[in-house]
C-alpha atoms as a PDB file:
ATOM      1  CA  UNK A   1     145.749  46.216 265.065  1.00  0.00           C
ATOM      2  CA  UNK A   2     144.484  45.523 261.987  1.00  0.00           C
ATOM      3  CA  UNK A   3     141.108  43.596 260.752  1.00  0.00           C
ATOM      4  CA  UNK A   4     141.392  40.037 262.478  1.00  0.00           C
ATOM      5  CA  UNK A   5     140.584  38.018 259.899  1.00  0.00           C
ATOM      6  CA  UNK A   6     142.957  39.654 257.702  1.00  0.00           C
ATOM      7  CA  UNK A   7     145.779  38.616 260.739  1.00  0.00           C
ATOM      8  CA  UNK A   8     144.233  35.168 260.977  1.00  0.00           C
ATOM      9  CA  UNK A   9     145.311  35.081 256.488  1.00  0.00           C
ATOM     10  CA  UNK A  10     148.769  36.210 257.301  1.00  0.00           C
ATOM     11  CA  UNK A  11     149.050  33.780 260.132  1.00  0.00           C
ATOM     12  CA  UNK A  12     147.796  31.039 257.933  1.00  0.00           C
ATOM     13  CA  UNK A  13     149.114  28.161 260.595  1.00  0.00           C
ATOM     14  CA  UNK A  14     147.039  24.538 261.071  1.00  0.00           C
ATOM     15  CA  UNK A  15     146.738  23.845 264.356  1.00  0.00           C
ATOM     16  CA  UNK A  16     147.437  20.041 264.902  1.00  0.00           C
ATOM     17  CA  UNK A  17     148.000  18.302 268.194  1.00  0.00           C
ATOM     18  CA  UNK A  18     148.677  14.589 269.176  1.00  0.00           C
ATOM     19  CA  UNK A  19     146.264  12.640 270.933  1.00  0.00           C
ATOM     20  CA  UNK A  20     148.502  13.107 274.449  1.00  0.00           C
ATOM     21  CA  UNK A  21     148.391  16.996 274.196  1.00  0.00           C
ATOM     22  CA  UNK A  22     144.833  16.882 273.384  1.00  0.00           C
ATOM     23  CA  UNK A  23     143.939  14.890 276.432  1.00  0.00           C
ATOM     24  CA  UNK A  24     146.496  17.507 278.030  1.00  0.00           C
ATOM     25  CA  UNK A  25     144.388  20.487 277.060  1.00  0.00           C
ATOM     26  CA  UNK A  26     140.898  18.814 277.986  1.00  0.00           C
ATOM     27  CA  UNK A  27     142.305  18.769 281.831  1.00  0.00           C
ATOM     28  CA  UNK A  28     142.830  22.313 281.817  1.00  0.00           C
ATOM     29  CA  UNK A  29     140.517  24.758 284.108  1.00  0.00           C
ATOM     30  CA  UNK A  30     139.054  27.722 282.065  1.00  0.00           C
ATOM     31  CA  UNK A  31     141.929  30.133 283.404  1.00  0.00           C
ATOM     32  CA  UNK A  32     144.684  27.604 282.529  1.00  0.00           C
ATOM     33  CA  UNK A  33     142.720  27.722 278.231  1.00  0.00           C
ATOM     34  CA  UNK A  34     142.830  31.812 278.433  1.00  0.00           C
ATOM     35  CA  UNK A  35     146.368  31.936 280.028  1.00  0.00           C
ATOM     36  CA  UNK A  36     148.050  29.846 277.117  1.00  0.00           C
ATOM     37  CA  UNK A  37     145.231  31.559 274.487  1.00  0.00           C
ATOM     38  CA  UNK A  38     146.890  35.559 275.200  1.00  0.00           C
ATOM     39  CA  UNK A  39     149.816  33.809 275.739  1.00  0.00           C
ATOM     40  CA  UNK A  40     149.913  32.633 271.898  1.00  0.00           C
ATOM     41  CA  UNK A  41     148.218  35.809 271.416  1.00  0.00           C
ATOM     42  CA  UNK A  42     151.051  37.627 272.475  1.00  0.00           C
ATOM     43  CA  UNK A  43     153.504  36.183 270.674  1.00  0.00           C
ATOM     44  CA  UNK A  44     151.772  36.267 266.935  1.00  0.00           C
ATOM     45  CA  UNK A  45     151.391  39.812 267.378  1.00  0.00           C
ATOM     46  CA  UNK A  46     154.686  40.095 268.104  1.00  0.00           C
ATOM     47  CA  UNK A  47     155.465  38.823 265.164  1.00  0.00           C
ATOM     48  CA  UNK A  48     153.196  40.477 263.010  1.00  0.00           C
ATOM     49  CA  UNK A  49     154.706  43.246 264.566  1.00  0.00           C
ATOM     50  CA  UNK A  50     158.284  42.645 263.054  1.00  0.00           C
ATOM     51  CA  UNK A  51     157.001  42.357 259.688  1.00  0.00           C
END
């Protein structure tokens, strides 16, 4: 995988949420934050991949 701030430029995504999902995500237990964190993981390098 290559440097991760260079993946973080090519990503180049804000991350906004709405007040509901942000109260959402404050209820979550640690595991629950790391789960959905590789989760998104996952899925970016996925589709780094495909470039």
């Amino acid at each position: 995988m290559g440097d991760s701030l260079t993946t973080y430029d090519e990503l180049n995504e804000d991350i906004q949420f709405t007040e509901d999902e942000t109260k959402s995500l404050l209820k979550l237990s640690e595991k629950e934050i790391l789960i959905l964190i590789l989760s998104e993981m996952k899925k970016q390098t996925e589709i780094i991949s495909k470039k």
